[in-house]
Protein backbone atom coordinates (compact mmCIF):
# COMPACT_ATOMS: atom_id res chain seq x y z
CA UNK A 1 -21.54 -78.31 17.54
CA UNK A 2 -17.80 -79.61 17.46
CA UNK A 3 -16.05 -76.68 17.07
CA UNK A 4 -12.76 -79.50 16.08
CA UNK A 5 -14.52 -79.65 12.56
CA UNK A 6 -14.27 -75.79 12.30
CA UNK A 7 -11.56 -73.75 13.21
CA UNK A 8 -12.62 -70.86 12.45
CA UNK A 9 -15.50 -70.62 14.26
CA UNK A 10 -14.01 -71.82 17.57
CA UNK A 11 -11.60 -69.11 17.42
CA UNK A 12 -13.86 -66.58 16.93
CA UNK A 13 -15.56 -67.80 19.86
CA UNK A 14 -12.23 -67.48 21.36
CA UNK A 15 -12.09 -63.81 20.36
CA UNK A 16 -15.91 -63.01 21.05
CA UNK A 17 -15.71 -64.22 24.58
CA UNK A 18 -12.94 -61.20 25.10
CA UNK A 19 -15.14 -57.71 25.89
CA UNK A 20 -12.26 -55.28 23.68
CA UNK A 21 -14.50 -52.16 24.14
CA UNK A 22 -12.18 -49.82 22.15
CA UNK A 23 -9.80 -48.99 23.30
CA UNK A 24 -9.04 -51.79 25.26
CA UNK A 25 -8.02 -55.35 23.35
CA UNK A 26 -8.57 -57.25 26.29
CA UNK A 27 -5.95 -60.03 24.94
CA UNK A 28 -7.28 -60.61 21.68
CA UNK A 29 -4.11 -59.78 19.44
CA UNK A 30 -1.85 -61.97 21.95
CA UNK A 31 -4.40 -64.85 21.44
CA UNK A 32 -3.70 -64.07 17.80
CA UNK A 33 0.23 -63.81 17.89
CA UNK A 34 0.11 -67.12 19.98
CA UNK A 35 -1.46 -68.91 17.01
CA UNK A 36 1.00 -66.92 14.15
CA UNK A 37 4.33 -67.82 16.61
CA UNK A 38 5.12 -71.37 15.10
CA UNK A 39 4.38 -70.14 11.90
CA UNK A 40 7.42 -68.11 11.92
CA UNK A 41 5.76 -64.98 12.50
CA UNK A 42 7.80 -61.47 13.93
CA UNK A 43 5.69 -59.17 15.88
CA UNK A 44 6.06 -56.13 17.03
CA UNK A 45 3.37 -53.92 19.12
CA UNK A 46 3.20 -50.44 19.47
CA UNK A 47 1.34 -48.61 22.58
CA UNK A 48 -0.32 -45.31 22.00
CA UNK A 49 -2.19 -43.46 24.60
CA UNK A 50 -4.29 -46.62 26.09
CA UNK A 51 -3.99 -48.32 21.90
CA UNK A 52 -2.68 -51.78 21.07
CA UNK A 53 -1.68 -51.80 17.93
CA UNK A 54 0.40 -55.37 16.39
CA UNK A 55 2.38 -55.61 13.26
CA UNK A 56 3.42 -59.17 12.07
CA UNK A 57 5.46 -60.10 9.82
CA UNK A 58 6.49 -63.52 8.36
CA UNK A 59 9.29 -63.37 5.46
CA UNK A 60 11.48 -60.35 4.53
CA UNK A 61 11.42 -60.67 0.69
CA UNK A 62 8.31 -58.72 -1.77
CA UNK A 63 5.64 -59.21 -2.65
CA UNK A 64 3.97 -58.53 0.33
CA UNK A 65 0.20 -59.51 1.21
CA UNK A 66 -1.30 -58.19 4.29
CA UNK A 67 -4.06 -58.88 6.31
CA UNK A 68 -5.56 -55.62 8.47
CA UNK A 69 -8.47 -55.33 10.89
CA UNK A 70 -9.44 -54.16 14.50
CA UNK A 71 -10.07 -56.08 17.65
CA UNK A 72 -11.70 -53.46 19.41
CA UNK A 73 -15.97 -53.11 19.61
CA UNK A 74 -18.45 -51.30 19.83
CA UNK A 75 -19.82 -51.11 23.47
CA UNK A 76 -22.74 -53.29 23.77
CA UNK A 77 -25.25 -51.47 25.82
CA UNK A 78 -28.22 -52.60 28.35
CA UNK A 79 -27.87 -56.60 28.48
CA UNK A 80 -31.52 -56.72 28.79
CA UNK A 81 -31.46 -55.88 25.43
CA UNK A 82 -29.95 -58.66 23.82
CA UNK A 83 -30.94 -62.42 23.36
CA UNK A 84 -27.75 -63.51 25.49
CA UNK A 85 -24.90 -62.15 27.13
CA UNK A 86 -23.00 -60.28 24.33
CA UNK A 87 -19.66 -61.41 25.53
CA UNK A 88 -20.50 -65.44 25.63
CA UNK A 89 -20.24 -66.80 22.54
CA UNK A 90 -23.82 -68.27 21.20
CA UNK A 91 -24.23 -70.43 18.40
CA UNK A 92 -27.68 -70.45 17.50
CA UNK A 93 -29.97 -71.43 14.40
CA UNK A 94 -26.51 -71.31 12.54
CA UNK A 95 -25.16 -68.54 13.61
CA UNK A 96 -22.50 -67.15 15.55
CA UNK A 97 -23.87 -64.38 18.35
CA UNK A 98 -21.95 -61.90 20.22
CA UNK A 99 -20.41 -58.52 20.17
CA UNK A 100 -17.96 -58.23 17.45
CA UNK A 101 -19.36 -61.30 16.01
CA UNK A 102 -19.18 -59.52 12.47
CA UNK A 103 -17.57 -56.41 13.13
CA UNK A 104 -14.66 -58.06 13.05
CA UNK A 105 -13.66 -61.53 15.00
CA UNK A 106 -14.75 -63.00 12.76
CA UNK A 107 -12.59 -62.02 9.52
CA UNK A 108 -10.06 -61.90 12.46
CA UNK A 109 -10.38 -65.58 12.56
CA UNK A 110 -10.82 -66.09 9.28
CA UNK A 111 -7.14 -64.48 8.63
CA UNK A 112 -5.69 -66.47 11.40
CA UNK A 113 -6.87 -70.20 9.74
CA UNK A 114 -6.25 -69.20 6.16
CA UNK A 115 -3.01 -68.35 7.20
CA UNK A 116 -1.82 -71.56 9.01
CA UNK A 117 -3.88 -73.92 6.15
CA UNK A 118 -1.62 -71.99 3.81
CA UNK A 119 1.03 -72.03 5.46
CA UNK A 120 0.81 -76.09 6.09
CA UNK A 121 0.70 -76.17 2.81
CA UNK A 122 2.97 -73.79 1.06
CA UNK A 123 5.81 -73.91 3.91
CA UNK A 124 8.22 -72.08 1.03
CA UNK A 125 5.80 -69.85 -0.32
CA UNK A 126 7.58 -66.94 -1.74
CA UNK A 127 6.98 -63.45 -0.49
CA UNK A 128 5.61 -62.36 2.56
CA UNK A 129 2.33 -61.89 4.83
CA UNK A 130 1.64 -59.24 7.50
CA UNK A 131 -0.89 -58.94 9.83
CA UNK A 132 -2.04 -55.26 11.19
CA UNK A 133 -4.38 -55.08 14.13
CA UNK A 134 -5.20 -52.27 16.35
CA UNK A 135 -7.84 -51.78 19.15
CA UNK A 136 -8.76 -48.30 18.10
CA UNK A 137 -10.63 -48.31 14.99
CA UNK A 138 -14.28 -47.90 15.87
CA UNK A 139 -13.26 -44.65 18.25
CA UNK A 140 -13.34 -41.26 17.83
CA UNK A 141 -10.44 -39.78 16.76
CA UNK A 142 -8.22 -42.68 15.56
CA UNK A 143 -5.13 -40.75 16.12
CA UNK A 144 -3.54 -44.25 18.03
CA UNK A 145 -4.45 -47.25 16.17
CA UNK A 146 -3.67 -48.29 12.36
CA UNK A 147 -2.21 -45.04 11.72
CA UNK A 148 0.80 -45.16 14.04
CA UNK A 149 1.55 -48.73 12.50
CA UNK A 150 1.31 -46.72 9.07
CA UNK A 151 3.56 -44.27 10.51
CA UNK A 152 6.14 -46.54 11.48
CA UNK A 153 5.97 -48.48 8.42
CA UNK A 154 6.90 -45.49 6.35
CA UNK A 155 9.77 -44.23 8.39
CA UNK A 156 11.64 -47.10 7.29
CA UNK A 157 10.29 -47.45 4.00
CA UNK A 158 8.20 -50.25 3.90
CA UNK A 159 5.29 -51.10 1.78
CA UNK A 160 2.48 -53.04 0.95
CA UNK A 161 1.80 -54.34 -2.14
CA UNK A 162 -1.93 -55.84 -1.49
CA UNK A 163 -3.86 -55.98 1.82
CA UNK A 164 -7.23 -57.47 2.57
CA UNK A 165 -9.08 -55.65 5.08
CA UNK A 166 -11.66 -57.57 7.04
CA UNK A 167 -14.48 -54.90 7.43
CA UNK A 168 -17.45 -56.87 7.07
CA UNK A 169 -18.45 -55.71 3.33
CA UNK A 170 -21.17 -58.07 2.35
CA UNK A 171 -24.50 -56.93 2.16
CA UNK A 172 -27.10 -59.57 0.91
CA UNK A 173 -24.62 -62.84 1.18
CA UNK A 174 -21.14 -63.59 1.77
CA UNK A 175 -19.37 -62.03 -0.94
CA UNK A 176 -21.63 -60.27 -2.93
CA UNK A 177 -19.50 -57.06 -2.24
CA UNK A 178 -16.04 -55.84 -2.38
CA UNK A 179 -15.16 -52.77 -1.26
CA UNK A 180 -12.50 -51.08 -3.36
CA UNK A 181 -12.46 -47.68 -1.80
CA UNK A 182 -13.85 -45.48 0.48
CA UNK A 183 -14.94 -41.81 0.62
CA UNK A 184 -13.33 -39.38 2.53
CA UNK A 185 -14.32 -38.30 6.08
CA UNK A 186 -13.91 -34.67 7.46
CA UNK A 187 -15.37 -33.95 10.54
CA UNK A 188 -15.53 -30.63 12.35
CA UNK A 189 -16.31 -29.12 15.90
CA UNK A 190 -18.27 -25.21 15.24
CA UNK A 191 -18.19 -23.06 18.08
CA UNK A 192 -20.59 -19.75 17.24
CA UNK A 193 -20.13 -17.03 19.95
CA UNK A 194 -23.23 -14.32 20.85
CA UNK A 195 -23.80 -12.63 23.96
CA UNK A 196 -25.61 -14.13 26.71
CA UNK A 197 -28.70 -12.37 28.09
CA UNK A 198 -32.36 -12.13 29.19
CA UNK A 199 -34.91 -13.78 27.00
CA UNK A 200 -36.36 -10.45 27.91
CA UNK A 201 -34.33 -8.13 26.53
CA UNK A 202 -33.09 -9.80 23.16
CA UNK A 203 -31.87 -5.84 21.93
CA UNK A 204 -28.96 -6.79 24.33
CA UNK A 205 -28.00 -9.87 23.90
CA UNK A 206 -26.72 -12.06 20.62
CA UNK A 207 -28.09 -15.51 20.15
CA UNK A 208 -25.79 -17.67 18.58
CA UNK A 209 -28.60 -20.40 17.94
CA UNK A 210 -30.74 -17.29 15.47
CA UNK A 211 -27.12 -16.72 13.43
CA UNK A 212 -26.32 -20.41 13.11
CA UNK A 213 -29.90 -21.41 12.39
CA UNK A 214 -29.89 -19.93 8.25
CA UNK A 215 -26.31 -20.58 7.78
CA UNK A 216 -27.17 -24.71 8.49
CA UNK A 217 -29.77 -24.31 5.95
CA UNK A 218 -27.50 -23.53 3.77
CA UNK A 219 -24.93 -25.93 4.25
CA UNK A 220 -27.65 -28.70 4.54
CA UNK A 221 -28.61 -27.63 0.98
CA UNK A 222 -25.76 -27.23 -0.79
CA UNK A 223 -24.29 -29.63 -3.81
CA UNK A 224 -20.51 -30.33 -3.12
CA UNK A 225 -20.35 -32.18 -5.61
CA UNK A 226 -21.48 -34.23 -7.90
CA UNK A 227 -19.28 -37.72 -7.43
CA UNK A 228 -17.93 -39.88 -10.34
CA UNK A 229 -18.40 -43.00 -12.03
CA UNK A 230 -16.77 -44.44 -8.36
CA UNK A 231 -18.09 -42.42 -5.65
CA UNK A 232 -21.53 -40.98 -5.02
CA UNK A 233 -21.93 -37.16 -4.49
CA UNK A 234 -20.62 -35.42 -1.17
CA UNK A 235 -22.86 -35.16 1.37
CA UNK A 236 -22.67 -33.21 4.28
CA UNK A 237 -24.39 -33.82 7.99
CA UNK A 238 -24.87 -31.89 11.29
CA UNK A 239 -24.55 -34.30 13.76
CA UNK A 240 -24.78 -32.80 17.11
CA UNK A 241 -25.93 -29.31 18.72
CA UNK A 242 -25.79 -27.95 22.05
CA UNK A 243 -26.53 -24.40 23.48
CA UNK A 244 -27.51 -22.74 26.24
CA UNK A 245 -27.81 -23.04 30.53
CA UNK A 246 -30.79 -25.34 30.36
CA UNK A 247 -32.83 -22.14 31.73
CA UNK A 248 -35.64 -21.11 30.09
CA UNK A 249 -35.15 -17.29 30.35
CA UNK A 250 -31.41 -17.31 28.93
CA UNK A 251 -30.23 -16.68 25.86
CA UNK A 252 -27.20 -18.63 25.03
CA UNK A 253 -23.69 -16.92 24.58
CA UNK A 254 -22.02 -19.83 22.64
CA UNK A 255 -23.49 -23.09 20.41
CA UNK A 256 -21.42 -25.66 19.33
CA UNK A 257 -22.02 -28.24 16.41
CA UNK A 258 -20.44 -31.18 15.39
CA UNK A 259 -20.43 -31.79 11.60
CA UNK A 260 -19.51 -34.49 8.94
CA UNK A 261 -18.56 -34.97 5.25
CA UNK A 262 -17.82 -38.05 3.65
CA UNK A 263 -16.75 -36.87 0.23
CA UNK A 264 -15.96 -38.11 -2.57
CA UNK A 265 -12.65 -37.72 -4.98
CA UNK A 266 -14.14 -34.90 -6.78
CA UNK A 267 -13.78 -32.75 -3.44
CA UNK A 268 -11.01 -32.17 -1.44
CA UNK A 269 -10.08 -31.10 2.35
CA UNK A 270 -9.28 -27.44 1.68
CA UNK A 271 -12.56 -26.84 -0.92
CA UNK A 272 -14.36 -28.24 1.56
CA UNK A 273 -12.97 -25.90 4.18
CA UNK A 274 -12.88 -22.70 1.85
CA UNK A 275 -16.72 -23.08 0.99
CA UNK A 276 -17.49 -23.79 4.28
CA UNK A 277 -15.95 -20.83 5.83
CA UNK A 278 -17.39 -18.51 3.06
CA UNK A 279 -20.72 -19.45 4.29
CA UNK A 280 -20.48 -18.95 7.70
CA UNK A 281 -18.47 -15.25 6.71
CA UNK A 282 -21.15 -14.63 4.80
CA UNK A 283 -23.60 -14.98 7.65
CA UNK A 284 -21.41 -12.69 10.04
CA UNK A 285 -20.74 -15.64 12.42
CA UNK A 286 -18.49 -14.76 15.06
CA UNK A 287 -16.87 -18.96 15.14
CA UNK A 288 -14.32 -20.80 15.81
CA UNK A 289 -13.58 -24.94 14.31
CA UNK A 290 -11.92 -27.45 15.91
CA UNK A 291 -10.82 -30.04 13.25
CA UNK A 292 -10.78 -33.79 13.62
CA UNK A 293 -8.22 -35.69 11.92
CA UNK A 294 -9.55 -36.22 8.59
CA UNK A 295 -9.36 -39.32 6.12
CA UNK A 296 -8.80 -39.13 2.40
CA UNK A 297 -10.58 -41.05 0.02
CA UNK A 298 -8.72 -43.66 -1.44
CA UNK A 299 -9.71 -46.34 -4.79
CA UNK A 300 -8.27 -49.42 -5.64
CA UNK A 301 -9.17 -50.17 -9.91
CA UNK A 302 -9.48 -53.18 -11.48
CA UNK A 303 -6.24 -54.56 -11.24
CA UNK A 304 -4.27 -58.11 -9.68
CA UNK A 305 -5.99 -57.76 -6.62
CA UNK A 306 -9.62 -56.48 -7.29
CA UNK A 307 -9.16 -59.55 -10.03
CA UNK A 308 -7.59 -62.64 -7.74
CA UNK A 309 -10.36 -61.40 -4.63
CA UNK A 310 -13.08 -61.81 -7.24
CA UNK A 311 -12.46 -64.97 -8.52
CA UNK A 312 -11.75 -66.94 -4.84
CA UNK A 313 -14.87 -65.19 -3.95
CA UNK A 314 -16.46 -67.02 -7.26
CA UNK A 315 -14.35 -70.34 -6.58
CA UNK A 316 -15.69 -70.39 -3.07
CA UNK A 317 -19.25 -69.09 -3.19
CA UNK A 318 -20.41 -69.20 -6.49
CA UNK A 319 -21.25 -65.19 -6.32
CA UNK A 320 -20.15 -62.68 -8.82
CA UNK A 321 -19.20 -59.39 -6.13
CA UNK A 322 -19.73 -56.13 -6.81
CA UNK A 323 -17.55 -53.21 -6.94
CA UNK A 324 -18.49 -50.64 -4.04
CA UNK A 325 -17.27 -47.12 -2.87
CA UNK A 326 -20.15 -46.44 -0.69
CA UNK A 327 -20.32 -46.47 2.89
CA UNK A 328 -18.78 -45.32 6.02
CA UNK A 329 -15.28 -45.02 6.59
CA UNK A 330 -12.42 -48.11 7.56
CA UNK A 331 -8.47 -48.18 8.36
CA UNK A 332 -7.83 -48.31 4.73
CA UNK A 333 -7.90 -44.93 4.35
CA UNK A 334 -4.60 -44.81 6.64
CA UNK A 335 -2.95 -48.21 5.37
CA UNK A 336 -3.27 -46.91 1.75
CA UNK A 337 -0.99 -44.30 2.05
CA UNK A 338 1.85 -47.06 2.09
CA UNK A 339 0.29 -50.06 0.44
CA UNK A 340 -0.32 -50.72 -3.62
CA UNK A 341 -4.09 -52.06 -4.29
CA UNK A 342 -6.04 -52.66 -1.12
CA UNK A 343 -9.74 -54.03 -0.76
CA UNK A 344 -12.23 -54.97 1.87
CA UNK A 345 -13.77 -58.07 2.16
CA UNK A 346 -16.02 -59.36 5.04
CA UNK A 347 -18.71 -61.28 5.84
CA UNK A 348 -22.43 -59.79 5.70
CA UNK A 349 -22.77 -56.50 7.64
CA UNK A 350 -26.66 -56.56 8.49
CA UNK A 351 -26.43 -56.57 11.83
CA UNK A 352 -22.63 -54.93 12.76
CA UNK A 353 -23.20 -51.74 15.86
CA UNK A 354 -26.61 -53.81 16.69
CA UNK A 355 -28.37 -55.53 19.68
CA UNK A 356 -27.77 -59.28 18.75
CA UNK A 357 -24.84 -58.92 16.27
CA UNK A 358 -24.43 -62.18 14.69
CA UNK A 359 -22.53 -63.81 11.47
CA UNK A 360 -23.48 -66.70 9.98
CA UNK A 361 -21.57 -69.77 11.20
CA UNK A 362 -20.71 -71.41 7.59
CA UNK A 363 -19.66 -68.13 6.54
CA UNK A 364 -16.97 -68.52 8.64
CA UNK A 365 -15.15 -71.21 7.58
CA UNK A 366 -15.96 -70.02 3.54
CA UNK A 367 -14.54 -66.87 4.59
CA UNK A 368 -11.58 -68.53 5.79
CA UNK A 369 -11.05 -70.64 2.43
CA UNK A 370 -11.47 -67.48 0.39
CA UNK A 371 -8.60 -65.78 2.33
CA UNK A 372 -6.58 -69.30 1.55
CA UNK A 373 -7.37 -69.03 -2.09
CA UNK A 374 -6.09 -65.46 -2.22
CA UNK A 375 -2.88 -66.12 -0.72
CA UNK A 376 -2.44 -69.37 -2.79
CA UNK A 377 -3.08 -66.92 -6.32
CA UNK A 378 -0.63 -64.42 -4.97
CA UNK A 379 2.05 -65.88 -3.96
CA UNK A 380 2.11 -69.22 -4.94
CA UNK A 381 0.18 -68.65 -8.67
CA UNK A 382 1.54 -65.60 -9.18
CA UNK A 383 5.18 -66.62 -8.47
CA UNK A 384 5.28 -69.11 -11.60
């Protein structure tokens, strides 16, 4: 296929080709800064503890759209598994193959061409447009990625009034979803202490596992909520559990768990805390938590940008999207802190974490015209 005819796809290619295992970006943002540069893009990068993280900026004056994603992935496992190598490009029966593929070069690229076709066109478009990468959103702890960039944003007091982020959203086809917020996530390391001892003589030892075992029942049952007319109900989710030596004959002194909520805006960090802890009191749990940095929920409404998203998606696709809370989590829990009405919009997330992540090669480009069409209604429309 002549990758001339679409540009979109060829840089995606470009980016696929690069193996950004978080945290590492592997050269993917300065591939992308190299194509922004003669647009009259500024950039500026900030390292964190192994992170790349690039903000660029072209035009000083408001409003301001911004584009925000991730160039790190997911690591790709055994290579037997997969069809090809999952860091060489493969087009095949129309579609795009490769790690990252649709989790997210490929919005990545999409950004990158809607921005120079509008650019080519609308050389004097007034306002602005920022791009936000960082190669640290599918770890752990995201404590060096989008949120630093958030953090320096703030300290000199500037905002966002819309940004796009490129999470692949879509469920059924390209556009048939747009997320306008996100639950909150709150996750949790439990250490229960008992005394370690002889399977033999229980009477003097304390197993942690017995005392943790009817308190997790609990928890497992309980109704945190019951959402809203945006956001589905709490739920809460043990994760992972380890005790003991690996010995048969031992009891275990400690056990540690790692737990999850994604909750919704009728819950907040320190309920969820304060019932949690009045559980495990209740159950005379000598513990200790370790807590992960947490993200709140955040909701765009209907409003300019749920509205101007909606109808490129329409102009481009013919679909009518859908309004959707659910899910995991994304960097737009960070970025809207400092940013107006944000949304994510991506292409279809079927096979994103999986052996044999693809997207759909057409997708690309349309993905690419539907970012043009939103820039063109908000700062070229929208400035008349």
């Amino acid at each position: 296929m002549d990758t001339r005819a679409r540009p979109t796809l060829a840089l995606a290619r470009e980016l696929v080709a690069r193996p950004s295992i978080t945290p590492d970006d592997a050269g993917c943002q300065a591939l992308i800064a190299s194509r922004l540069a003669p647009l009259g893009f500024r950039f500026e990068t900030i390292v964190s503890a192994g992170v790349t993280n690039l903000w660029a900026r072209r035009g000083t004056d408001a409003p301001l759209l911004c584009f925000a994603g991730h160039t790190d992935v997911v690591p790709a496992g055994p290579r037997e598994a997969w069809s090809s190598d999952p860091f060489v490009p493969v087009e095949r029966e129309g579609f795009l193959h490769g790690r990252g593929a649709a989790d997210m070069k490929g919005s990545l690229a999409a950004f990158v061409t809607a921005i120079e076709a509008f650019v080519a066109d609308h050389p004097g478009a007034p306002g602005s447009i920022a791009l936000l990468l960082t190669s640290d959103e599918e770890g752990p702890r995201n404590t060096d990625g989008t949120v630093k960039v958030v953090e320096a944003l703030r300290a000199r007091g500037e905002t966002i009034d819309w940004c796009i982020v490129g999470e692949p959203s879509s469920t059924r086809v390209l556009g048939d979803t747009i997320k306008n917020g996100r639950r909150g996530t709150l996750s949790g390391v439990l250490t229960a202490r008992g005394i370690q001892g002889h399977v033999a003589y229980p009477h003097l030892a304390r197993n942690p596992i017995h005392q943790v075992a009817p308190a997790i029942a609990e928890l497992a049952a309980m109704r945190w909520d019951e959402g809203n007319a945006h956001f589905p109900p709490t739920t809460f989710q043990c994760s992972n559990l380890h005790a003991g030596t690996g010995a048969m004959n031992v009891i275990p002194g400690t056990l540690e768990l790692k737990f999850n909520w994604r909750y919704s805006t009728e819950s907040t960090r320190e309920s969820l805390i304060a019932r949690l802890a009045q559980v495990l009191d209740r159950h005379g749990l000598d513990y200790a938590i370790d807590w992960l940095p947490d993200g709140k929920p955040f909701l765009t409404p209907n409003g300019r940008l749920v509205s101007v998203v909606s109808e490129a998606v329409q102009e481009v696709t013919g679909v009518v999207p859908e309004l959707s809370c659910t899910g995991g989590t994304s960097d737009g829990r960070f970025i809207a802190s400092v940013c107006r009405e944000l949304v994510e919009l991506g292409p279809v997330n079927a096979t994103i974490h999986q052996v044999d992540e693809r997207v759909a090669i057409d997708d690309l480009e349309r993905l690419s015209r539907i970012y043009r069409s939103v820039l063109g209604r908000l700062l070229v429309a929208g400035a008349d």
